[in-house]
C-alpha atoms as a PDB file:
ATOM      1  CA  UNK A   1      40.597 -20.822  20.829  1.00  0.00           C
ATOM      2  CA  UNK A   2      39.466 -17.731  22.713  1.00  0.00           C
ATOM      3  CA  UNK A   3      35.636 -16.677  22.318  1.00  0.00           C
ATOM      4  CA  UNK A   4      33.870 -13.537  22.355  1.00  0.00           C
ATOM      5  CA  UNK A   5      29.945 -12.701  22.933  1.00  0.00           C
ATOM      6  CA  UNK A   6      30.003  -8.932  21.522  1.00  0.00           C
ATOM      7  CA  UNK A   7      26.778  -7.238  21.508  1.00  0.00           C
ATOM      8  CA  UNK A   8      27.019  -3.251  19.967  1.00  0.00           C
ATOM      9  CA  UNK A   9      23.808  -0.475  20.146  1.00  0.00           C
ATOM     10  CA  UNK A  10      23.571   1.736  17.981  1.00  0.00           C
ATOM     11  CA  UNK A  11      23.608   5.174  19.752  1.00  0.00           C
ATOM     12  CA  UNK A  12      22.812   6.707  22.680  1.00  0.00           C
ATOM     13  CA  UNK A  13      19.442   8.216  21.254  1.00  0.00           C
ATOM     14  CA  UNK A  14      18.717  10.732  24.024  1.00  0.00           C
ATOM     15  CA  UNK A  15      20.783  12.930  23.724  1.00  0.00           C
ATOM     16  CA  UNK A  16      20.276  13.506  19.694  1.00  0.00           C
ATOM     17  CA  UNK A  17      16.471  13.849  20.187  1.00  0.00           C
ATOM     18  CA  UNK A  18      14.667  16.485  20.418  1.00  0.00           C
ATOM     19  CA  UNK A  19      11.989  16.704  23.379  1.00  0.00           C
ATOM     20  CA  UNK A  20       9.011  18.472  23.430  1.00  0.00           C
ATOM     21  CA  UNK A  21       6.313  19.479  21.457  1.00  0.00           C
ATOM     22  CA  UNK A  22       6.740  21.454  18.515  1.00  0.00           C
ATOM     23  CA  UNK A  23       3.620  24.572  16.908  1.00  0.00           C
ATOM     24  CA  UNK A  24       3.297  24.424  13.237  1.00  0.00           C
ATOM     25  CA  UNK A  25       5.361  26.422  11.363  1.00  0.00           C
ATOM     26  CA  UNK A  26       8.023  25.935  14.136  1.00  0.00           C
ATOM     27  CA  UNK A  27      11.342  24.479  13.648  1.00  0.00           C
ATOM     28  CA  UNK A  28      12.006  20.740  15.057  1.00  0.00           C
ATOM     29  CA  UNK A  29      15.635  20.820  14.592  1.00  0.00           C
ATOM     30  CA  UNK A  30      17.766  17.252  13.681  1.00  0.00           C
ATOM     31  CA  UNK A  31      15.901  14.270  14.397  1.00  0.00           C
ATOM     32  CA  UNK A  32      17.605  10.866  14.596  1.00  0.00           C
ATOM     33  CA  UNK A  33      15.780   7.210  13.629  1.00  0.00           C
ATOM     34  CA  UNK A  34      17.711   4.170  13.718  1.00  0.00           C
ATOM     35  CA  UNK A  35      16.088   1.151  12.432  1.00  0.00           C
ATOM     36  CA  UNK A  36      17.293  -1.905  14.705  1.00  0.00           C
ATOM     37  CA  UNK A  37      19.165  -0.053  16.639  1.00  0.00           C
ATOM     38  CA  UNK A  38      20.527  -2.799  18.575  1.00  0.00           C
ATOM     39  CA  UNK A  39      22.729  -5.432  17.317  1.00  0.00           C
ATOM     40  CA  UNK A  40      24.039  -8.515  18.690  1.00  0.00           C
ATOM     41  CA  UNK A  41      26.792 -10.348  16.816  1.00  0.00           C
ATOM     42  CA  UNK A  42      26.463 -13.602  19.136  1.00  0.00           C
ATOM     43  CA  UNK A  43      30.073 -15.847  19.447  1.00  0.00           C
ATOM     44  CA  UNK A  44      32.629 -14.241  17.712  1.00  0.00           C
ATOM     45  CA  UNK A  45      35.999 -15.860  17.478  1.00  0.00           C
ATOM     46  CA  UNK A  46      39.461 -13.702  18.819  1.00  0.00           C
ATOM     47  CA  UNK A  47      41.391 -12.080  15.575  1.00  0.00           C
ATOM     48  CA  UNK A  48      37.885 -12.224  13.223  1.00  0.00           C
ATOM     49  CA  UNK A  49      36.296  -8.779  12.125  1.00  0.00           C
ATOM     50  CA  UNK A  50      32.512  -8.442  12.497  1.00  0.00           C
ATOM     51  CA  UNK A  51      30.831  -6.087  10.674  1.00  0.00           C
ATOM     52  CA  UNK A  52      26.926  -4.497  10.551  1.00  0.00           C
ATOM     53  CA  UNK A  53      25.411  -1.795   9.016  1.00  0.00           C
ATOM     54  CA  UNK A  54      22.583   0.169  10.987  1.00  0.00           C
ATOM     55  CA  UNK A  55      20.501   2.105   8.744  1.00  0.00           C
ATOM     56  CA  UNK A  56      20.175   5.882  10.466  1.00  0.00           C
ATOM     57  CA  UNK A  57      18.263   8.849   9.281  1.00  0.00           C
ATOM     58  CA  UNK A  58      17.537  12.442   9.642  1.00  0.00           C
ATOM     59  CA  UNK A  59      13.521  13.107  10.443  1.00  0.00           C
ATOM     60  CA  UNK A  60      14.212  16.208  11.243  1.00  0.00           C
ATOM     61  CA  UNK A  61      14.325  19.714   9.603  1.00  0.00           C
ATOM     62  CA  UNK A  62      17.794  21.067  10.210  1.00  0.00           C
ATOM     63  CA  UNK A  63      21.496  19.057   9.789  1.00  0.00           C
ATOM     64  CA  UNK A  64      22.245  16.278  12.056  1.00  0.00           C
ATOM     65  CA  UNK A  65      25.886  16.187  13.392  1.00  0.00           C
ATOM     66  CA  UNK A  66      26.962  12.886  14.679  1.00  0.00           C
ATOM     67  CA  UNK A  67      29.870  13.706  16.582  1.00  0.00           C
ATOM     68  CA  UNK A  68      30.733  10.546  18.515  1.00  0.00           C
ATOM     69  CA  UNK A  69      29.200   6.788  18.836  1.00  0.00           C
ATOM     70  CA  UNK A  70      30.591   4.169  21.239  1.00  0.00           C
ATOM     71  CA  UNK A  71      30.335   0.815  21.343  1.00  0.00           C
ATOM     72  CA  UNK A  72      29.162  -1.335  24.774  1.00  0.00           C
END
């Protein structure tokens, strides 16, 4: 039997989060968080499905669009 190590983060952060400082009163924009945002499902044999769920949220104060995630 065929064995895979298969290790998944969660997103590319950078490019969702804002930099910068921010005035009061001013608008932040979206603002991602992902708790454990990395992942490692360890030995995982050929033909089984592995599955996790990564809790994300918003922070910010406008919509967040996630348009695309990839897995490494």
């Amino acid at each position: 039997m065929h064995v895979n190590k298969v290790g998944i983060p969660a997103l590319v952060l950078a490019a969702a989060v804002l930099a910068g400082s921010v005035s009061a009163g001013e608008r932040q924009g979206p603002r991602i968080s992902v708790k454990d945002a990395r992942f490692d499902f360890g030995m995982v044999s050929q033909g089984t499905q592995a599955e996790h769920m990564f809790e994300i949220k918003n922070t910010g104060d406008e919509l967040l669009e996630i348009t695309q995630i990839q897995p490494t």
